[in-house]
PDB file of N, CA and C in Angstrom:
ATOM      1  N   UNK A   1      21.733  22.116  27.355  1.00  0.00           N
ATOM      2  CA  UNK A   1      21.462  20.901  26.622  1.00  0.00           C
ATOM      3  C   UNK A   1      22.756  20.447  25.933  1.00  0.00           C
ATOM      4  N   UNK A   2      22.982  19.072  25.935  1.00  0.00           N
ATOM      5  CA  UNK A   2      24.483  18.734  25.686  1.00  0.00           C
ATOM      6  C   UNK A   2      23.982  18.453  23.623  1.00  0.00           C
ATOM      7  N   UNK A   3      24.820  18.047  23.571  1.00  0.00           N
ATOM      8  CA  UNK A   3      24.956  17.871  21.486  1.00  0.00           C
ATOM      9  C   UNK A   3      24.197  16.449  21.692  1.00  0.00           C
ATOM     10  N   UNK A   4      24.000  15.565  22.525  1.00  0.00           N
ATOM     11  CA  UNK A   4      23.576  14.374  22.560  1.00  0.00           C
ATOM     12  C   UNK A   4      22.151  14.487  22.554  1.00  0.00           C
ATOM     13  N   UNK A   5      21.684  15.794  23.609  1.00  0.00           N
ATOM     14  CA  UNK A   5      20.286  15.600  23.885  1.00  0.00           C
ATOM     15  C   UNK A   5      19.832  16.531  22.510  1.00  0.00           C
ATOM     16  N   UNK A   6      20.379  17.285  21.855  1.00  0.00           N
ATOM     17  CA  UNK A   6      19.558  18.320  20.710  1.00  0.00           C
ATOM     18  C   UNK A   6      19.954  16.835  19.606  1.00  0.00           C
ATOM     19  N   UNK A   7      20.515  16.139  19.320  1.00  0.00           N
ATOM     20  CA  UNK A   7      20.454  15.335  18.077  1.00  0.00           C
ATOM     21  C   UNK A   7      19.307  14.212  18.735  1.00  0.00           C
ATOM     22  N   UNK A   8      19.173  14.016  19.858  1.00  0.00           N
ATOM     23  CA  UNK A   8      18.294  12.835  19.884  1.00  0.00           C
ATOM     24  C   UNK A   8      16.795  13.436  20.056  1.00  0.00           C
ATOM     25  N   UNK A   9      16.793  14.807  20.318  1.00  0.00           N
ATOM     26  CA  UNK A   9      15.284  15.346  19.833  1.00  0.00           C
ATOM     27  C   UNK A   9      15.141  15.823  18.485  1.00  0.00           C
ATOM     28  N   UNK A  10      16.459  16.085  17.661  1.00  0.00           N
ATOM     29  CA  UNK A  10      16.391  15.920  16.317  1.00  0.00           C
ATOM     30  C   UNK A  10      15.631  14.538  15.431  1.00  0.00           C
ATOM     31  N   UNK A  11      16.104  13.754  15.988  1.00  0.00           N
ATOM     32  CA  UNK A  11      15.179  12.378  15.739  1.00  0.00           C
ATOM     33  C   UNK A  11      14.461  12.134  15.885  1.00  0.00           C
ATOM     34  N   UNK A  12      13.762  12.581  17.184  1.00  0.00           N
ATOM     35  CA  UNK A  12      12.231  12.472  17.484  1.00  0.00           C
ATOM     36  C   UNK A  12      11.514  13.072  16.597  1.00  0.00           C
ATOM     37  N   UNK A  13      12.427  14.135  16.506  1.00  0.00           N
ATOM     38  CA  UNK A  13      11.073  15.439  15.590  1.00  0.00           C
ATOM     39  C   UNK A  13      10.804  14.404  14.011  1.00  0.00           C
ATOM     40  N   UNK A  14      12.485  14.162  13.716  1.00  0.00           N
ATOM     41  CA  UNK A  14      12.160  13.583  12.202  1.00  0.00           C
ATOM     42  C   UNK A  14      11.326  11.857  12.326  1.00  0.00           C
ATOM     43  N   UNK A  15      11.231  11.185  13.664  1.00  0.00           N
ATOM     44  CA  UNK A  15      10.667  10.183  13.648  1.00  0.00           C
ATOM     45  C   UNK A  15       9.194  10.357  13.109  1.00  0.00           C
ATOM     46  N   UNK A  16       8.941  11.622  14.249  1.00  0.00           N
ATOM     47  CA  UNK A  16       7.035  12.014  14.707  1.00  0.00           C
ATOM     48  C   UNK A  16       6.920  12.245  13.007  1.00  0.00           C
ATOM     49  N   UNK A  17       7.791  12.822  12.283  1.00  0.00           N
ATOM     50  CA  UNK A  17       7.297  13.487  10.757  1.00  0.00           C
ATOM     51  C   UNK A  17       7.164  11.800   9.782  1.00  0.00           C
ATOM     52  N   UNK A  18       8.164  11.190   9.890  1.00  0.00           N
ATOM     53  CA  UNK A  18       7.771   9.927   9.530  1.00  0.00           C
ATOM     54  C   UNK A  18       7.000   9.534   9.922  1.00  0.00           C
ATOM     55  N   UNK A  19       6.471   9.375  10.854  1.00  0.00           N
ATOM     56  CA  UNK A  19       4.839   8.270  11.735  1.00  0.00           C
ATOM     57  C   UNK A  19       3.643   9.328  10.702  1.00  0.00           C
ATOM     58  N   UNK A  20       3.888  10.405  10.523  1.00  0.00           N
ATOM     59  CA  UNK A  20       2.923  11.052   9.538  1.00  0.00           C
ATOM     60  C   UNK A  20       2.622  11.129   8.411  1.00  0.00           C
ATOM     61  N   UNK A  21       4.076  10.672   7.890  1.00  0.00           N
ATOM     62  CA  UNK A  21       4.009  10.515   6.295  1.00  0.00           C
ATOM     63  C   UNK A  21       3.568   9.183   5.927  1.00  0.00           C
ATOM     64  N   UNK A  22       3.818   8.290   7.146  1.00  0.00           N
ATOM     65  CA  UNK A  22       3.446   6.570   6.734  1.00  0.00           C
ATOM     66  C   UNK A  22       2.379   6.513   6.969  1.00  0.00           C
ATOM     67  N   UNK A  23       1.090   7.458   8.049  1.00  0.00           N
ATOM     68  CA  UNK A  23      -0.087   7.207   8.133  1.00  0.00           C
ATOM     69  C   UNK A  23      -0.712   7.904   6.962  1.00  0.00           C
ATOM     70  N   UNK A  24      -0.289   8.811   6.379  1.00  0.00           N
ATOM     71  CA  UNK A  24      -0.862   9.350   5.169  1.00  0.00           C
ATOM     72  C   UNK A  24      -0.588   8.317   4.171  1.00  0.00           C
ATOM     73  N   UNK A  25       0.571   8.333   3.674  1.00  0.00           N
ATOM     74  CA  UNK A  25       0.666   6.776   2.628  1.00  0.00           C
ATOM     75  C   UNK A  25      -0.101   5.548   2.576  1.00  0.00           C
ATOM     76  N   UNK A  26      -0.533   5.428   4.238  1.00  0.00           N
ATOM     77  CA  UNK A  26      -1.380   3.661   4.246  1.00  0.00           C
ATOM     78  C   UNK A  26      -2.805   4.222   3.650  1.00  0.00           C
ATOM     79  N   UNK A  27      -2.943   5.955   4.656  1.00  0.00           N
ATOM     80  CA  UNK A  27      -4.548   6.200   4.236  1.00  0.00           C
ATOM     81  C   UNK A  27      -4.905   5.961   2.749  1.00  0.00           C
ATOM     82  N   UNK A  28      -3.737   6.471   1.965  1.00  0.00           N
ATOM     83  CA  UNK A  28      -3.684   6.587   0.400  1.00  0.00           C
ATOM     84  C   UNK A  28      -4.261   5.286  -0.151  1.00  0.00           C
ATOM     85  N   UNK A  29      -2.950   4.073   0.194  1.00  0.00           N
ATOM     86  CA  UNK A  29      -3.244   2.645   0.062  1.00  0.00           C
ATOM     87  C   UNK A  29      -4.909   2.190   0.033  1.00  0.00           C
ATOM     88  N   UNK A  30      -5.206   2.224   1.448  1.00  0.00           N
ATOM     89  CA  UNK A  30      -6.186   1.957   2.058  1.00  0.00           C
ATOM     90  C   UNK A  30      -7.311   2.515   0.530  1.00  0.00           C
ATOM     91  N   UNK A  31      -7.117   3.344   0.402  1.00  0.00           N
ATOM     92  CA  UNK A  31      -8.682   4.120  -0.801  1.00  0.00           C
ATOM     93  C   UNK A  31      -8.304   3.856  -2.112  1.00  0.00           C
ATOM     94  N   UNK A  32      -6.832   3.058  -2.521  1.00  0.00           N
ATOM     95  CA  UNK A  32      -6.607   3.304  -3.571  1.00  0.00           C
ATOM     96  C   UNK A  32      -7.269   1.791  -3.367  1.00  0.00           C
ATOM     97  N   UNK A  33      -6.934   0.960  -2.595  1.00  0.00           N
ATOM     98  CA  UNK A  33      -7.146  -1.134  -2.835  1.00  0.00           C
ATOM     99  C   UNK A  33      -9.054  -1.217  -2.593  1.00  0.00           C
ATOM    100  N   UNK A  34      -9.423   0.338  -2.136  1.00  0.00           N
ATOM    101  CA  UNK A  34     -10.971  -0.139  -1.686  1.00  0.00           C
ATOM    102  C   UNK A  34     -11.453   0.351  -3.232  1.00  0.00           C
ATOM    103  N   UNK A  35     -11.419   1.133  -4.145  1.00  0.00           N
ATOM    104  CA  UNK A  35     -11.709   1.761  -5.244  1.00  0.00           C
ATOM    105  C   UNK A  35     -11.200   0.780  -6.236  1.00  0.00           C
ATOM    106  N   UNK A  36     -10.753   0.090  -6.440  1.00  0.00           N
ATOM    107  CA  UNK A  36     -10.201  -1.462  -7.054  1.00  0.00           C
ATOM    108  C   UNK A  36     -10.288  -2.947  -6.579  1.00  0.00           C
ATOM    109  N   UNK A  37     -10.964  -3.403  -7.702  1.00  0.00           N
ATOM    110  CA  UNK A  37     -11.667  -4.542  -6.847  1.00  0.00           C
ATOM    111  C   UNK A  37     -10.211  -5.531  -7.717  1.00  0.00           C
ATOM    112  N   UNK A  38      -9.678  -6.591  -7.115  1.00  0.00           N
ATOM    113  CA  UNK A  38      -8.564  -7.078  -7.534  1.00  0.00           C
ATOM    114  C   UNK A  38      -8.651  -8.688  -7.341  1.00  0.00           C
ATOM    115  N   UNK A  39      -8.229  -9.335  -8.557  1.00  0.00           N
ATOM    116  CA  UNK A  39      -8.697 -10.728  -8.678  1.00  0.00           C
ATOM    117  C   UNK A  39      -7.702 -11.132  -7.777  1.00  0.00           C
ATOM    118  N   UNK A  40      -8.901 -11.889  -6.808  1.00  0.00           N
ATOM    119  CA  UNK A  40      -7.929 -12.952  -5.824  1.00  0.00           C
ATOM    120  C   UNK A  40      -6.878 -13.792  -5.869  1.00  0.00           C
ATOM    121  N   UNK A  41      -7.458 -13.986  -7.640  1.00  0.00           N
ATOM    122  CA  UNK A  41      -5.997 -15.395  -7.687  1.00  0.00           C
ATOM    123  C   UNK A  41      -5.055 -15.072  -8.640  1.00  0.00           C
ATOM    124  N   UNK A  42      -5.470 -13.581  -9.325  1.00  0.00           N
ATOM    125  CA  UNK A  42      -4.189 -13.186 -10.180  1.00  0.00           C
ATOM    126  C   UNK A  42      -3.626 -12.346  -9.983  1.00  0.00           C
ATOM    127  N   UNK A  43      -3.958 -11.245  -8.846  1.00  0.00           N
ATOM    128  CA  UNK A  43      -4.114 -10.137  -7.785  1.00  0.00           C
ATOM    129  C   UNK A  43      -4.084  -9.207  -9.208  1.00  0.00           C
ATOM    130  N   UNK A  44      -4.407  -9.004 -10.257  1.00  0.00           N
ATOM    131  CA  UNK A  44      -4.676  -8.424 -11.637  1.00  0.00           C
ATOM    132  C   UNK A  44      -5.729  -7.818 -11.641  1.00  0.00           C
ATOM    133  N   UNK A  45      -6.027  -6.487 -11.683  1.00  0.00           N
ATOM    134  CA  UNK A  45      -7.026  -5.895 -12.309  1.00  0.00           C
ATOM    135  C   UNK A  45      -7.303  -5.844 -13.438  1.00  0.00           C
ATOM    136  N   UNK A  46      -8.099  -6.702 -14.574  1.00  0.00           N
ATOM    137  CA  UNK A  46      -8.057  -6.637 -15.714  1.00  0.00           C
ATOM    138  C   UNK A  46      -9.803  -7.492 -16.173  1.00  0.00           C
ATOM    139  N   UNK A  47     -10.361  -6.859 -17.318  1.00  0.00           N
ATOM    140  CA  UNK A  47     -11.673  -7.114 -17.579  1.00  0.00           C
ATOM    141  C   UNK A  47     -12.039  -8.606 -17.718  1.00  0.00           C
ATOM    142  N   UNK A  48     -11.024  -9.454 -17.776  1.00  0.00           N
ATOM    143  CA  UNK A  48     -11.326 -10.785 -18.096  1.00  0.00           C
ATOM    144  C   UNK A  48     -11.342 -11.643 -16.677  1.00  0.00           C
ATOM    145  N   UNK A  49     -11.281 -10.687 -15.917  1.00  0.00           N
ATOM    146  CA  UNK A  49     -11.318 -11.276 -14.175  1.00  0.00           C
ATOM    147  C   UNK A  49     -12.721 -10.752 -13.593  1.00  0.00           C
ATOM    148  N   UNK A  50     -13.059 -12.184 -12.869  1.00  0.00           N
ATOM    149  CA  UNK A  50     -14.038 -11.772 -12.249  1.00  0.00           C
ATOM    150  C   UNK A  50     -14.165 -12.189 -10.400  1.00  0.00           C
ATOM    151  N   UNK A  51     -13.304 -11.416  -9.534  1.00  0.00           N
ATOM    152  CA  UNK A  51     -12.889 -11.436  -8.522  1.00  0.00           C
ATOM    153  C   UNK A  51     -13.700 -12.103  -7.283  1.00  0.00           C
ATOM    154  N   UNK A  52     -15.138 -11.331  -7.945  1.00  0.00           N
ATOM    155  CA  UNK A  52     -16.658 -11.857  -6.739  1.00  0.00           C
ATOM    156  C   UNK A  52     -16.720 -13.600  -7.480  1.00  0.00           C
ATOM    157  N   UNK A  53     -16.408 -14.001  -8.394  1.00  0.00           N
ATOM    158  CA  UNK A  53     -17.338 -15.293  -8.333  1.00  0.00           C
ATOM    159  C   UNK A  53     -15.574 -16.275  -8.729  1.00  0.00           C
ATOM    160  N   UNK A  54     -14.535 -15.875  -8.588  1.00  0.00           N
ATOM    161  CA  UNK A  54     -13.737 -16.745  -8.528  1.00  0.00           C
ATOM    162  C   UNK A  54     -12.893 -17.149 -10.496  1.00  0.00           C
ATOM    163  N   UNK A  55     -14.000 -16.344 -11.182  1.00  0.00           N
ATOM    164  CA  UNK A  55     -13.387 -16.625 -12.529  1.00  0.00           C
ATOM    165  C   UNK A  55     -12.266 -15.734 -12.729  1.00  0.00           C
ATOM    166  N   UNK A  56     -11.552 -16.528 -13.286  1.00  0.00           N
ATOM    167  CA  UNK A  56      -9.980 -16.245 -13.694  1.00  0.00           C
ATOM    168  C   UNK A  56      -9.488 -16.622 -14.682  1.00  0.00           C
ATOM    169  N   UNK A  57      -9.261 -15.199 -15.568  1.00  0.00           N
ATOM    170  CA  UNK A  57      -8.824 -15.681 -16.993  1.00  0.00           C
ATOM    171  C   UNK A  57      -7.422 -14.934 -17.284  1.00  0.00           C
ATOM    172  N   UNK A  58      -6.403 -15.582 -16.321  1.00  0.00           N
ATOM    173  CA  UNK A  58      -4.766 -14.285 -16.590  1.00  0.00           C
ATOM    174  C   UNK A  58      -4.395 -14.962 -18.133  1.00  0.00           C
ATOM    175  N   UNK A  59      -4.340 -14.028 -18.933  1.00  0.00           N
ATOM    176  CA  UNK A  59      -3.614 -13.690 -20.226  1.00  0.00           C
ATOM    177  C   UNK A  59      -2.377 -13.420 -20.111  1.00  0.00           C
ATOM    178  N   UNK A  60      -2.056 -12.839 -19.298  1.00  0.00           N
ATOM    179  CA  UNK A  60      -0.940 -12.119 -18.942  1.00  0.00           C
ATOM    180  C   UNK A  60      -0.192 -12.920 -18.189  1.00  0.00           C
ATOM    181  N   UNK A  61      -0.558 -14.147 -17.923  1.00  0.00           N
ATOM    182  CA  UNK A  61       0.542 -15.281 -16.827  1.00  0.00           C
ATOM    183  C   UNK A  61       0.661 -16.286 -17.871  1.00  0.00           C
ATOM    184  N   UNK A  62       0.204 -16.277 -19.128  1.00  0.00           N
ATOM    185  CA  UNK A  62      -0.304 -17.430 -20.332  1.00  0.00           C
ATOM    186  C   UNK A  62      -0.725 -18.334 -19.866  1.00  0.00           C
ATOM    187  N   UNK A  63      -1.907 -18.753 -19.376  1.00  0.00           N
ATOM    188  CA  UNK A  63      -2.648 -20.055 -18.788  1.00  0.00           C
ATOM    189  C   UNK A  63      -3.506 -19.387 -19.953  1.00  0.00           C
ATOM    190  N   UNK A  64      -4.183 -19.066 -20.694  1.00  0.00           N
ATOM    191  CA  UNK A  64      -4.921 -19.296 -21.425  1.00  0.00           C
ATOM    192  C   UNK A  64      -3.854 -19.592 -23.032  1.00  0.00           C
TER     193      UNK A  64
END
């Protein structure tokens, strides 16, 4: 095996380990955005939002 072919299966190996760490990270994503319901129009999680019926009260952007 020449130095060309062991570094370019060096990469593969560290690619395949990345394609694993990014499908674990999205899975993460994925349960963290379903367990948080997030106002559509202030993308804010906060008690004065109400995401299902469209009310939007950002404090935090000062429109109120």
């Amino acid at each position: 095996m020449t130095e060309q072919e062991i570094e370019i299966q060096k990469l593969r190996q560290q690619n395949a380990e990345l394609k694993k760490t990014l499908k674990a990270a999205l899975k993460d994503l994925d349960y963290v955005l379903c367990q948080f319901e997030m106002c559509q129009i202030c993308a804010y999680a906060d008690a004065d939002c109400d995401p299902d019926h469209g009310d939007c009260v950002p404090k935090w952007r000062g429109l109120v």
